[in-house]
Protein backbone atom coordinates (compact mmCIF):
# COMPACT_ATOMS: atom_id res chain seq x y z
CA UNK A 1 5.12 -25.49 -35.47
CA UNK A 2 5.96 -22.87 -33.02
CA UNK A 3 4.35 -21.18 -30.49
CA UNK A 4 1.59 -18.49 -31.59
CA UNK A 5 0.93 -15.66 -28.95
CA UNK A 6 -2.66 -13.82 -29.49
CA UNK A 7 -2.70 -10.19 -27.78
CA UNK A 8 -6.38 -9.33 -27.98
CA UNK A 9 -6.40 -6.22 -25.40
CA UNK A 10 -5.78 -2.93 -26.67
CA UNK A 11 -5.59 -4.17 -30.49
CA UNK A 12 -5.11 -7.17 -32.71
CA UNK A 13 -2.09 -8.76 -32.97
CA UNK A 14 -0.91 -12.11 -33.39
CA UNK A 15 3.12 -13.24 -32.83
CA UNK A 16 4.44 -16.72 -34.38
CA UNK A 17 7.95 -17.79 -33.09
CA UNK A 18 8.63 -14.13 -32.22
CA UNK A 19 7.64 -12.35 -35.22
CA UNK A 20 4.83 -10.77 -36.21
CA UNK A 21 2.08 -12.28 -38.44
CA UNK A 22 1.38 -10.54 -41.44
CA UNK A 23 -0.58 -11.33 -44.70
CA UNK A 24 -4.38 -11.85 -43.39
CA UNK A 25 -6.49 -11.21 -46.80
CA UNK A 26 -9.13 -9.13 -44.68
CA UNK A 27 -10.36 -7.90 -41.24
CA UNK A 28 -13.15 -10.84 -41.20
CA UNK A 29 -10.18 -12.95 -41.54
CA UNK A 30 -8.32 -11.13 -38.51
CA UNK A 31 -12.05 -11.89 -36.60
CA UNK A 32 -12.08 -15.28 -37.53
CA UNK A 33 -8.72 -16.21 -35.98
CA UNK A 34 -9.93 -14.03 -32.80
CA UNK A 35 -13.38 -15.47 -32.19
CA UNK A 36 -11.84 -19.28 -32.81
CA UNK A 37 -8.96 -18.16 -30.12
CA UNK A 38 -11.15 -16.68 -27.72
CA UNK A 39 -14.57 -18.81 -28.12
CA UNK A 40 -11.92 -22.16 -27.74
CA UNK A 41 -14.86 -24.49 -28.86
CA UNK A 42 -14.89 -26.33 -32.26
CA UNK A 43 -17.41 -24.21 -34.53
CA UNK A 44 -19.50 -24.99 -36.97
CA UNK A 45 -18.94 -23.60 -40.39
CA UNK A 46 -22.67 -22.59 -40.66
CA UNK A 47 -22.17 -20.21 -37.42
CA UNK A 48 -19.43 -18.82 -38.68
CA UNK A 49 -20.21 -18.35 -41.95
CA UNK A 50 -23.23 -16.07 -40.61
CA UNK A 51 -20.96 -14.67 -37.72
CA UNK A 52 -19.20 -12.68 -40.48
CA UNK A 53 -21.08 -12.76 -43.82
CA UNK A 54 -24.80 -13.20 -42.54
CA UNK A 55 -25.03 -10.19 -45.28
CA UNK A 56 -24.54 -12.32 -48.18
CA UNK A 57 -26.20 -15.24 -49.51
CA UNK A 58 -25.40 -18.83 -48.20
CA UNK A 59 -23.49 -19.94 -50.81
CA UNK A 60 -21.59 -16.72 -50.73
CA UNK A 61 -20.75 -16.77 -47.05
CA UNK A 62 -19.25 -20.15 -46.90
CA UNK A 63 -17.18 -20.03 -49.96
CA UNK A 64 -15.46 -16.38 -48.12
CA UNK A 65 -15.28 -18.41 -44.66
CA UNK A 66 -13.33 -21.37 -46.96
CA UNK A 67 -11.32 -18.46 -48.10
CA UNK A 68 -10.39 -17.25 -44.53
CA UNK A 69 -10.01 -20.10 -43.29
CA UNK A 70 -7.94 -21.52 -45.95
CA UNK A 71 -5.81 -18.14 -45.28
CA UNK A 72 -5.68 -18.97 -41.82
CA UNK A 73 -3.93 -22.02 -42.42
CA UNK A 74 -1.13 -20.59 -44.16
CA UNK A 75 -0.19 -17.70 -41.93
CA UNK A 76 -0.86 -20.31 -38.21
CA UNK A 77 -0.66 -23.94 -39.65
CA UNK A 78 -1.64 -26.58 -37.95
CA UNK A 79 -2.69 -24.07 -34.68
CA UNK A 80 -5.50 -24.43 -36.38
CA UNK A 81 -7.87 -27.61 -37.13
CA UNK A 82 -10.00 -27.33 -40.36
CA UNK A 83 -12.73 -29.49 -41.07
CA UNK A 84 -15.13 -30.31 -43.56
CA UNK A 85 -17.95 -28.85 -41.15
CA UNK A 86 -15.65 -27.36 -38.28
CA UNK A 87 -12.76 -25.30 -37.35
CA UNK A 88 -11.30 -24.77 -34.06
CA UNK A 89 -8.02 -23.39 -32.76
CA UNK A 90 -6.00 -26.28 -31.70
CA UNK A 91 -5.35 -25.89 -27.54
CA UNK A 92 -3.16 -28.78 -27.50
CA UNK A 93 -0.26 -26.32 -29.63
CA UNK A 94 1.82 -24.36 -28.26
CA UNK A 95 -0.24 -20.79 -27.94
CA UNK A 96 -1.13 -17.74 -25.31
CA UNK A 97 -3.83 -15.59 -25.08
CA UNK A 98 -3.72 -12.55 -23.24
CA UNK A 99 -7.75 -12.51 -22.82
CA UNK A 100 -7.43 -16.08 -20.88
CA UNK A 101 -4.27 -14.86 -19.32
CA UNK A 102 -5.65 -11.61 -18.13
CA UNK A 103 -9.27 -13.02 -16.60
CA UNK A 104 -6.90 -16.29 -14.77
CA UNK A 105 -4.90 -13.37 -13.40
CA UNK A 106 -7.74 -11.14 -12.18
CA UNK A 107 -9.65 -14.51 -10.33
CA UNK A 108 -6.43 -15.27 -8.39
CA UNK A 109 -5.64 -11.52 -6.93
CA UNK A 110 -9.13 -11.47 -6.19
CA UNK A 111 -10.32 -14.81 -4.60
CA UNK A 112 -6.79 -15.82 -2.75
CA UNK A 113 -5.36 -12.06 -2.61
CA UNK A 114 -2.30 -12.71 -4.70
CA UNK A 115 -0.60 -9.11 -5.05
CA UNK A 116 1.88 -10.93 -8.36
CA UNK A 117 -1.32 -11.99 -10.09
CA UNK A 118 -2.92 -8.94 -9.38
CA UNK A 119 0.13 -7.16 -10.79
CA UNK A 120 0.41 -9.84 -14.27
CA UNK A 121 -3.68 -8.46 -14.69
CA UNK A 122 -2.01 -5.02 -14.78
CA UNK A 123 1.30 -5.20 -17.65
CA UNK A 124 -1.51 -7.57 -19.82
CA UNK A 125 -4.22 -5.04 -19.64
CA UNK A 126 -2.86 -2.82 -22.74
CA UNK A 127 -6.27 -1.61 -23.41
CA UNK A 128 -9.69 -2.25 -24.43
CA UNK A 129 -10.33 -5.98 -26.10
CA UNK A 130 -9.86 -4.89 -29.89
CA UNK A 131 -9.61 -1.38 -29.38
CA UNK A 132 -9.78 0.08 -32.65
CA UNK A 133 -10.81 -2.85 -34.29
CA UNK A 134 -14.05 -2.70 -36.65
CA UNK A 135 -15.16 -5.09 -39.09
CA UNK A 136 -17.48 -3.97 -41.60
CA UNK A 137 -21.05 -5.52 -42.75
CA UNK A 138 -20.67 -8.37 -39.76
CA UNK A 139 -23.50 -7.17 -36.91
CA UNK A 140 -22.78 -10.50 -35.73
CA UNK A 141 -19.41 -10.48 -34.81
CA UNK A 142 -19.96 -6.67 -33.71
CA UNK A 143 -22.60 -7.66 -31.18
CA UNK A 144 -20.01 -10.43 -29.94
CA UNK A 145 -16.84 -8.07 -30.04
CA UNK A 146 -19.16 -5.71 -27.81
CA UNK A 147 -20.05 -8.19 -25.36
CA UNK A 148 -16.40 -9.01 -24.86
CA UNK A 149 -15.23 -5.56 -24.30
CA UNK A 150 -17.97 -4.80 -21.96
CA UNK A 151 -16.76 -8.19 -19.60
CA UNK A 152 -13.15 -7.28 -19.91
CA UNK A 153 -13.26 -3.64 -19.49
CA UNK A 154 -15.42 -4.56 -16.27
CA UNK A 155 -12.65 -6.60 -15.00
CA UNK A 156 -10.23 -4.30 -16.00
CA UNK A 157 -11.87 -1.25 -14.03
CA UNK A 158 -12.92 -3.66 -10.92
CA UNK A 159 -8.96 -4.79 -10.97
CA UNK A 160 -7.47 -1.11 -11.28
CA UNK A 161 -9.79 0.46 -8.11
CA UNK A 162 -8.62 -2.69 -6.10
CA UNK A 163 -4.82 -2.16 -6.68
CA UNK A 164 -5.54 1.54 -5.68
CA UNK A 165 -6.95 0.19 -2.79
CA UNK A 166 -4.23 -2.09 -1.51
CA UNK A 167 -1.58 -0.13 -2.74
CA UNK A 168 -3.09 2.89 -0.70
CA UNK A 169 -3.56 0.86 2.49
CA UNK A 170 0.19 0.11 2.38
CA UNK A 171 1.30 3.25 2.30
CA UNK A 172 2.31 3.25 -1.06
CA UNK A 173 1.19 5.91 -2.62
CA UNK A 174 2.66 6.28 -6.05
CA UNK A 175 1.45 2.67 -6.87
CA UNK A 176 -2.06 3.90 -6.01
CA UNK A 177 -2.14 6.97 -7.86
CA UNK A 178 -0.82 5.01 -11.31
CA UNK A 179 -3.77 2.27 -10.84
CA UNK A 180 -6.24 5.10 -9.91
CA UNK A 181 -5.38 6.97 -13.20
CA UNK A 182 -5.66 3.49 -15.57
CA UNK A 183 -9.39 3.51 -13.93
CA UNK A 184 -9.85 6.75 -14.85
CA UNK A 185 -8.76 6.69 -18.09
CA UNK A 186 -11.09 3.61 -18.60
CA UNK A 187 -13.87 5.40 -17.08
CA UNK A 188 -13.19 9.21 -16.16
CA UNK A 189 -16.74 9.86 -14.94
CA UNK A 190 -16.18 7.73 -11.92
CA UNK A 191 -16.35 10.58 -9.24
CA UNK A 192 -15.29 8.22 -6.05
CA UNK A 193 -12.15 7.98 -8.13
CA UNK A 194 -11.65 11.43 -8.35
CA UNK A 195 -12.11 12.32 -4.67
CA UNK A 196 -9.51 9.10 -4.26
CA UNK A 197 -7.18 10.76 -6.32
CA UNK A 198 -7.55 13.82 -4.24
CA UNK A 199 -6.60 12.08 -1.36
CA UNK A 200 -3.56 10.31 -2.42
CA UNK A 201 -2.15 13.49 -4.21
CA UNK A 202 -2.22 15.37 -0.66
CA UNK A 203 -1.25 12.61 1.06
CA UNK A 204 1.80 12.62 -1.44
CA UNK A 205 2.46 17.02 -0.30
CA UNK A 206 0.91 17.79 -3.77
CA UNK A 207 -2.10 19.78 -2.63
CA UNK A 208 -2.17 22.13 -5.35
CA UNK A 209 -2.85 19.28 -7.77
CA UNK A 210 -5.58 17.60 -5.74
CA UNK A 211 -7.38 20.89 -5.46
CA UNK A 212 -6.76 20.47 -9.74
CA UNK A 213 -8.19 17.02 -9.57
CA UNK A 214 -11.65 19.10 -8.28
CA UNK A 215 -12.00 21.40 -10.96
CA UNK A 216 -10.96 18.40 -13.67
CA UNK A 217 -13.42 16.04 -11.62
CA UNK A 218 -16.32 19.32 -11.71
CA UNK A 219 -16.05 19.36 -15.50
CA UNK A 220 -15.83 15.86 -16.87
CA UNK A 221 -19.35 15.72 -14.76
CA UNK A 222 -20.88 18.68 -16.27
CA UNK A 223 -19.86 17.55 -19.34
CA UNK A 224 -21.39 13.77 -18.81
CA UNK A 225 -24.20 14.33 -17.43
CA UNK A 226 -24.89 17.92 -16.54
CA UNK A 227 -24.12 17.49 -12.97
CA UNK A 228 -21.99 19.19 -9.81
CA UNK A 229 -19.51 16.99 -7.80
CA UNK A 230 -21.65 15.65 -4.63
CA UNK A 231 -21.58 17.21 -1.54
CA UNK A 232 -18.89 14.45 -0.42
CA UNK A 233 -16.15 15.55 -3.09
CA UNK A 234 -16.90 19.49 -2.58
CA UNK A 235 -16.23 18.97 1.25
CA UNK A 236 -13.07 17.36 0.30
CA UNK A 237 -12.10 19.80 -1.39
CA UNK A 238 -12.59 22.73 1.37
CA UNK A 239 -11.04 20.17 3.85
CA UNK A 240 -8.18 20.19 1.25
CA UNK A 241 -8.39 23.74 0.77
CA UNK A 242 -8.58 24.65 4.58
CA UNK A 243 -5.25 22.22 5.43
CA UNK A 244 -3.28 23.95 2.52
CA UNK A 245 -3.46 27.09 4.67
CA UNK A 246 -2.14 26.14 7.84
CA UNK A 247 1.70 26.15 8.12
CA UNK A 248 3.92 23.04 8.08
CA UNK A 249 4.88 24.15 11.81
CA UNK A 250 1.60 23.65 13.06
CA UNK A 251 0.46 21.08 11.00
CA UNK A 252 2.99 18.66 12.11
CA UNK A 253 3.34 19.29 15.83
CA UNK A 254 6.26 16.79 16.99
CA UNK A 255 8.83 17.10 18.99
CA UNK A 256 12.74 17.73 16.94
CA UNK A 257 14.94 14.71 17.33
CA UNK A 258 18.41 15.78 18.63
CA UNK A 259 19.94 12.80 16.78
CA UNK A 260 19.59 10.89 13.45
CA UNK A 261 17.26 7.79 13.57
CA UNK A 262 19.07 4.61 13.01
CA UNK A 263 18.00 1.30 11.73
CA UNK A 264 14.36 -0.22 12.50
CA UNK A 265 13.45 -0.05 8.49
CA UNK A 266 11.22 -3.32 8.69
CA UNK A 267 9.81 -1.77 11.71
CA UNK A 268 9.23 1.73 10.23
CA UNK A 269 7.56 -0.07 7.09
CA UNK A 270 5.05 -2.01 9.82
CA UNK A 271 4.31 0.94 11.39
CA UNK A 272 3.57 2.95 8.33
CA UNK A 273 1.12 0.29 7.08
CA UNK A 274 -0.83 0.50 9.99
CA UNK A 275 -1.09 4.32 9.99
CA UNK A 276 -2.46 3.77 6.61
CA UNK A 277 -5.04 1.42 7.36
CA UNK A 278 -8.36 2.92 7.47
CA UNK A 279 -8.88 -0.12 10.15
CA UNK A 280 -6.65 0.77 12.07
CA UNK A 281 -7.46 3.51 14.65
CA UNK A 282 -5.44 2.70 17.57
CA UNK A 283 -2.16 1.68 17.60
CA UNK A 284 -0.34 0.85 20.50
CA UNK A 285 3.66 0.77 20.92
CA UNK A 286 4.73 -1.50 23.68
CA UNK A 287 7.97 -2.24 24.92
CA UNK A 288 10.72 -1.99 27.60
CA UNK A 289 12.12 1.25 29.06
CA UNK A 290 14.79 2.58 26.16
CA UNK A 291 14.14 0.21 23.75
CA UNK A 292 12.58 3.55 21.28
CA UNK A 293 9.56 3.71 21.41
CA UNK A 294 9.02 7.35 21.29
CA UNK A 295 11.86 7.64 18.80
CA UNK A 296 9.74 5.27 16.41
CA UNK A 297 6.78 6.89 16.75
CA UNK A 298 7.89 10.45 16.23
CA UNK A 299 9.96 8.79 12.81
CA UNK A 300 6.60 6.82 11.56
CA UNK A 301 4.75 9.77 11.84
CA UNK A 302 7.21 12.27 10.72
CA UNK A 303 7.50 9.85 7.40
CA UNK A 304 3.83 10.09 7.07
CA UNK A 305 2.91 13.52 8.09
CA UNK A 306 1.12 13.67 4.52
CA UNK A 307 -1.15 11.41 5.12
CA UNK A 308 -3.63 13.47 7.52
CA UNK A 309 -4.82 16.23 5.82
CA UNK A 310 -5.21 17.76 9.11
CA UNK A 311 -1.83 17.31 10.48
CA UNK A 312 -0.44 15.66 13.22
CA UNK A 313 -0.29 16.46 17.33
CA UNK A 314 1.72 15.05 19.47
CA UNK A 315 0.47 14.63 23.14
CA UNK A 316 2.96 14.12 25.52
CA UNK A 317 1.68 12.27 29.21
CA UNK A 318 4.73 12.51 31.53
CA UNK A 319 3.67 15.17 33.28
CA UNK A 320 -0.39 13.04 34.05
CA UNK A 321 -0.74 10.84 36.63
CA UNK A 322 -4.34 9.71 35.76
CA UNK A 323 -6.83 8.90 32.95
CA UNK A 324 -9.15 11.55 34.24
CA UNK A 325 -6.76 14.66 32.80
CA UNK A 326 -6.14 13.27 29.30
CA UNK A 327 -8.81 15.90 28.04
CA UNK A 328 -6.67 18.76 29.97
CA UNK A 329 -3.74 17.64 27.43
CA UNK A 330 -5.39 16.67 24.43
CA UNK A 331 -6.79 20.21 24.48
CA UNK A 332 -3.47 21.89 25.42
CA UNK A 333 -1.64 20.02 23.12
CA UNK A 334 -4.40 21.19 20.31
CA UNK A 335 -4.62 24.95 21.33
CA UNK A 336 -7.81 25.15 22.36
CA UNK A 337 -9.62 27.18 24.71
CA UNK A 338 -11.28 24.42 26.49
CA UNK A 339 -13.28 26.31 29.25
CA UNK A 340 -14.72 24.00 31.62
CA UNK A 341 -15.21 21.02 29.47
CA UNK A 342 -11.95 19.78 27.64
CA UNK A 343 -13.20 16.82 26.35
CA UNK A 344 -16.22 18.31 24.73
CA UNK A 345 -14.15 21.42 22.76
CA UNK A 346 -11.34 18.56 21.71
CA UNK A 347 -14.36 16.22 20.51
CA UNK A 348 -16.04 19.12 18.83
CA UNK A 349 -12.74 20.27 17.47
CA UNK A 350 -11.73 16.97 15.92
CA UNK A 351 -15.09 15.34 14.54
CA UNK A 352 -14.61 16.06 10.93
CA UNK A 353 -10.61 16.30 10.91
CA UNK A 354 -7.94 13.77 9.41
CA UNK A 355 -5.22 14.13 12.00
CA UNK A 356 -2.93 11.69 14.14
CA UNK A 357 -2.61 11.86 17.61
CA UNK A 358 0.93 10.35 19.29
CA UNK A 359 0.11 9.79 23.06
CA UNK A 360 3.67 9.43 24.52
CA UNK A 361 3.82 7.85 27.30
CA UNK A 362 0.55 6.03 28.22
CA UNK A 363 1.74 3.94 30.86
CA UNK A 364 1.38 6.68 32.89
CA UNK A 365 -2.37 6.41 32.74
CA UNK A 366 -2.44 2.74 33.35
CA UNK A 367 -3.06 1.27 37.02
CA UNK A 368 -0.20 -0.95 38.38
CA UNK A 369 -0.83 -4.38 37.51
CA UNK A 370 -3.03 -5.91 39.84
CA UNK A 371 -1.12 -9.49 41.00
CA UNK A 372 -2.54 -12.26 43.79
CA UNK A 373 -2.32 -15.66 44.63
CA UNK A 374 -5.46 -15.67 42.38
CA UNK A 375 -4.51 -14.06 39.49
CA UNK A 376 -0.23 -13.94 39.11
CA UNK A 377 0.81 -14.09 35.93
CA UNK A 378 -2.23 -13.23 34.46
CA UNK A 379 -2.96 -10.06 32.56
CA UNK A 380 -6.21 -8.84 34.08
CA UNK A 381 -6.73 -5.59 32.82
CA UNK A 382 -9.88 -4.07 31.25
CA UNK A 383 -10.88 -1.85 28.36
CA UNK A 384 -9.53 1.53 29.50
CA UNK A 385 -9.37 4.96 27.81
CA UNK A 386 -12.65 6.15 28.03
CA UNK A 387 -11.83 10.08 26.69
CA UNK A 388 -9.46 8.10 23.85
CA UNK A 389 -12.26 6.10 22.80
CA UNK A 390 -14.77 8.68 22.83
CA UNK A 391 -12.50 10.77 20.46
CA UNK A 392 -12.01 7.44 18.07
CA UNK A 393 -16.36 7.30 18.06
CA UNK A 394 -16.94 11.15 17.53
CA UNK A 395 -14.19 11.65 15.04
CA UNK A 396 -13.90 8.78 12.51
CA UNK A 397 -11.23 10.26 10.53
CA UNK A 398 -8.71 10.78 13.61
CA UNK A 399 -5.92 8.00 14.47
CA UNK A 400 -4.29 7.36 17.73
CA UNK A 401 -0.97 6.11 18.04
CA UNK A 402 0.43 5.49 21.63
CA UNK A 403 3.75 4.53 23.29
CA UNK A 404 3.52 2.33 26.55
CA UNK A 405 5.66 0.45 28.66
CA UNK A 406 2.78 -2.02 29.62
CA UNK A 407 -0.03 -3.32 27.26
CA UNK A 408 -2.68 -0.31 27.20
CA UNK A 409 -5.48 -2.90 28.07
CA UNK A 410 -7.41 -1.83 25.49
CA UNK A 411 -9.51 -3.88 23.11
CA UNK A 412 -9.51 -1.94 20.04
CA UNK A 413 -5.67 -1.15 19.86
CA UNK A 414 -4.00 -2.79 16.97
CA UNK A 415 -0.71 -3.97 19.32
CA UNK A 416 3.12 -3.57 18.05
CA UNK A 417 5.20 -4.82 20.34
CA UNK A 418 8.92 -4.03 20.33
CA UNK A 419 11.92 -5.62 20.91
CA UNK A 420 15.99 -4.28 20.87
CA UNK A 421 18.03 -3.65 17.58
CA UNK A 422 19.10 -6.66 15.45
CA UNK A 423 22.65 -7.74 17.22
CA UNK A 424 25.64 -9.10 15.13
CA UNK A 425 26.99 -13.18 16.47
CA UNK A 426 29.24 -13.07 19.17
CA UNK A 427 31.45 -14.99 17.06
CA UNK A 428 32.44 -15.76 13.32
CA UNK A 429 33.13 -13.55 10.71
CA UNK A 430 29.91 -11.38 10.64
CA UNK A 431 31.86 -9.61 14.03
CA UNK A 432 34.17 -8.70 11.96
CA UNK A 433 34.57 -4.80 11.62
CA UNK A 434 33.35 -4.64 7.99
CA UNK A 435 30.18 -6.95 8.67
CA UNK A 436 29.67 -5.20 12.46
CA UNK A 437 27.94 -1.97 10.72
CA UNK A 438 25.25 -4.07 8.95
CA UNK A 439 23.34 -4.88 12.28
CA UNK A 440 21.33 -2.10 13.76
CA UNK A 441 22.13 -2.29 17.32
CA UNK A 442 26.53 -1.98 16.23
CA UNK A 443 25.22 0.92 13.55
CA UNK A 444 23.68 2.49 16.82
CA UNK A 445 26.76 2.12 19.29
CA UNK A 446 29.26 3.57 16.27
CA UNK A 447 27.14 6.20 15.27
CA UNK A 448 26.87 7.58 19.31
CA UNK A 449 30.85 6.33 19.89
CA UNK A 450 31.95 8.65 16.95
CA UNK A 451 29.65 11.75 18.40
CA UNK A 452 31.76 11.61 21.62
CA UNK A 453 35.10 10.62 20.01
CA UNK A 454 35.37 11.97 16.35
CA UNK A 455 38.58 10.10 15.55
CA UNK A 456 37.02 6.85 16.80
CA UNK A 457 38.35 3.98 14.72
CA UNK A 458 36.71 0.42 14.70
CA UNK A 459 39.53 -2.50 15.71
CA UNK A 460 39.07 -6.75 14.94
CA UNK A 461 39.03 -6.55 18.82
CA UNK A 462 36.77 -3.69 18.83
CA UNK A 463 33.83 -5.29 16.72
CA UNK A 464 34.20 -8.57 19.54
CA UNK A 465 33.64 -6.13 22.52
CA UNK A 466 30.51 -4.02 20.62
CA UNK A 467 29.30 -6.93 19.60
CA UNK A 468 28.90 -8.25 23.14
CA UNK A 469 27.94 -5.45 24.18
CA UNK A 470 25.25 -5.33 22.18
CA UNK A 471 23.98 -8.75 23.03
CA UNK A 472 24.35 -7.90 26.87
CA UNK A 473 22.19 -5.01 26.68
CA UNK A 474 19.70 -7.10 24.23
CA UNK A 475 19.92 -4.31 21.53
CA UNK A 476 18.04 -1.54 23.86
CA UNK A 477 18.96 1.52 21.93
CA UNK A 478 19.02 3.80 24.86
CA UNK A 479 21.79 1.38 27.32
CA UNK A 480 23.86 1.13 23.53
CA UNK A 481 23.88 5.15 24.11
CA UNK A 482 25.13 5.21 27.61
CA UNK A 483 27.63 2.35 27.23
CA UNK A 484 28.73 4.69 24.03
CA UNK A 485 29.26 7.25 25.66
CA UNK A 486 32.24 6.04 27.60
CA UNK A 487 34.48 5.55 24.48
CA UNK A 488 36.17 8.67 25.55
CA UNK A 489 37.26 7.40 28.94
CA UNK A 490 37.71 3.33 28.35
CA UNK A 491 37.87 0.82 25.65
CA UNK A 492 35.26 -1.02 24.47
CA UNK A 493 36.54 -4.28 26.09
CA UNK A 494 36.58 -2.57 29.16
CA UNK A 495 32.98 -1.49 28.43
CA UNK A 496 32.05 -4.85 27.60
CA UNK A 497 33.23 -6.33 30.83
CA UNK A 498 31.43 -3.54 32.60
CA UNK A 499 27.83 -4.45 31.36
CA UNK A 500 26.90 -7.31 33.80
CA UNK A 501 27.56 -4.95 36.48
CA UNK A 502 26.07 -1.74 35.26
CA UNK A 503 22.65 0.10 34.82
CA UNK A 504 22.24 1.71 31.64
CA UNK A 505 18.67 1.66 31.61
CA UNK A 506 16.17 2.80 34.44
């Protein structure tokens, strides 16, 4: 006997070997091969026999469950065991069931935060359990179906709002919105969902249709329960409302790159993550002098300009010399009219906004480290950033992300350190000229030696010298610029040998 495969979620249907089975005398007999599949346990005739004809007489009932049961047998075989006073579905066979399958699947994303069982739950969940299944003149087996239904379609809605949930804390905002509408269609009444799905379609640029997902929310209320959307949703919607007014130009307030970006995807895709954690409030960018970490920053949050409704500012420090003045430029940067307080007009103007702030530059608020016979080597900063905290208490919807050369020394920053380009082997075949161009920190040095030399054409002997090159300067993006630069005036050799004794980065 083959394998038998029972699909119980969104219908009734029953595969043996691959093909469909066909033939059951009745519905009762479709619910008798269900509640045996599902229930596991041997039964005993009596049970059943009032399961699904408790409407009859005894006598009646038991001579229809001999029928069903004896139709059973033909259409499954030996899947399942037939007794004098029993019948059970056989586990030892060869079978699946989707119900078993589905609630398995559901425990594991849940308890050890497995994303591919989370994602099985989803493809098995085709519907409710027996959805359009009825079986006449059998309260019973109604009462049971009910229960059933009410468990899975619990686990089902529980499953779909925590896929939306991960899905939108990684950024990935398409996934979200298709797990947000399978809750909805399961339960449409669920206004949290609603204002969710306003989020994530104006986080995705499609304000028009999250302003749509208000009026559709508004109605489906009225019509459940006679209600208005809460005073959470409706302010949603005006924040919504209010964003879709203000121009792209001074939504997104970020300096134009002169140059394409290059490389730093697994980077980018970190970065993005953690601008859309809600946990996340402060980010800081740390690294050497050149190595990109304004160019990162203004990418990230170009790439994710849609996710603050409010838009994005960027702040930059080079001009500050202390901690004190970082109200002076958060309120320039922000247009305000700051009178004599800065730091109370930018905390007033921010408390209930979604925006970013990009604080370029923060080293330049930072005191040199401190370093003694007592403490060398050892980082002894404090929590700094009084202003930048105060902004992260008064406005909980506002992020910060910040470039530094040093750690900031503060608590709360999520830190992202970062390091030069990937660099291709000094030797074998991936320096070769056709392998050089999948490593970043090559990609990089080509893409700047071809600005200054147009008719630039890679050599075997020119993918040894870049790729040195790119290991002397340990994949800093900014010295790969410089040394590119000469292409025009030496060869890359001769730029290679020139490395140990030059400054490309200050």
């Amino acid at each position: 006997m083959g394998e038998v495969q029972f699909a119980f979620l969104g219908g009734f249907e029953v595969v043996l070997d691959g093909a469909p089975v066909a033939g059951f005398i009745s519905n009762k007999a479709r619910a008798l091969l269900c509640y045996l599949a599902v229930e596991g346990r041997e039964q005993p005739r009596e049970n059943l026999a009032a399961l699904l004809w408790g409407d009859t007489s005894h006598v009646k009932a038991l001579i229809s469950l001999r029928q069903a049961l004896a139709n059973l047998r033909r259409l499954v075989g030996e899947h399942i065991i037939i007794t004098r006073y029993t019948a059970a579905l056989d586990w030892h066979s060869a079978y699946r069931l989707d119900v078993a399958e589905f609630a398995a699947a559901v425990t594991g994303f849940h308890q050890r935060a497995d994303l591919q069982a989370g994602q099985q739950a989803d493809a098995l969940y085709r519907g409710d359990f027996l959805q359009g299944f009825h079986v006449r003149d059998a309260p019973a087996f109604e009462e049971w179906m009910r229960g059933q239904r009410e468990w899975l379609h619990s686990l089902g809605a529980e499953l779909f709002e925590d896929l939306a949930a991960y899905y939108d804390r990684q950024g990935e905002y398409a996934f979200a919105l298709r797990h947000l509408d399978r809750l909805l269609a399961l339960e449409p009444w669920r206004e949290e969902a609603h204002r969710q799905r306003m989020l994530l379609l104006t986080r995705m640029d499609r304000r028009s249709a999250a302003l749509k997902q208000y009026a559709t929310c508004r109605r489906i209320l009225a019509a459940e329960f006679g209600v208005a959307p809460s005073a959470e949703t409706t302010a949603l919607y005006d924040k919504i409302l209010r964003a879709r007014r203000i121009p792209l130009s001074e939504a997104c307030r970020l300096p134009a790159p002169l140059t394409p970006f290059v490389g730093r995807e697994p980077e980018l895709a970190r970065l993005r993550a953690l601008l859309a954690d809600p946990y996340a409030r402060l980010i800081a960018l740390t690294g050497p002098p050149g190595v990109g970490k304004s160019r990162l920053a203004i990418e990230a949050a170009q790439r994710a300009r849609a996710t603050f409704l409010d838009g994005i500012c960027y702040v930059s420090l080079e001009s500050l010399s202390t901690e004190e003045r970082l109200p002076d430029a958060l309120a320039d940067a922000l247009a305000l009219d700051a009178g004599d307080d800065p730091l109370a007009a930018v905390l007033h103007h921010l408390r209930d906004r979604e925006m970013l702030l990009l604080l370029d530059g923060f080293e330049r608020l930072l005191p040199a480290p401190a370093v003694n016979e007592e403490n060398a080597g050892v980082d002894t900063e404090e929590s700094r950033g009084g202003a930048l905290l105060d902004v992260l208490q008064a406005a909980p919807q506002v992020k910060v992300l910040i470039t530094s050369r040093q750690p900031s020394g503060l608590r709360e920053a999520y830190r992202f350190p970062l390091e030069g380009l990937a660099c291709p082997p000094l030797t074998g075949d991936s320096a070769s000229a056709v392998a050089l161009e999948t490593y970043d920190a090559a990609r990089l040095f080509l893409h700047q030696a071809r600005r200054v030399l147009p008719d630039f054409t890679l050599t075997p002997e020119d993918a040894a010298a870049i790729a040195a090159i790119c290991w002397w300067v340990e994949g800093n993006p900014l010295a790969l610029e410089r040394a590119a630069a000469w292409v025009d005036r030496m060869s890359c050799g001769r730029i290679a040998e020139m490395i140990p004794h030059a400054i490309f980065v200050e």
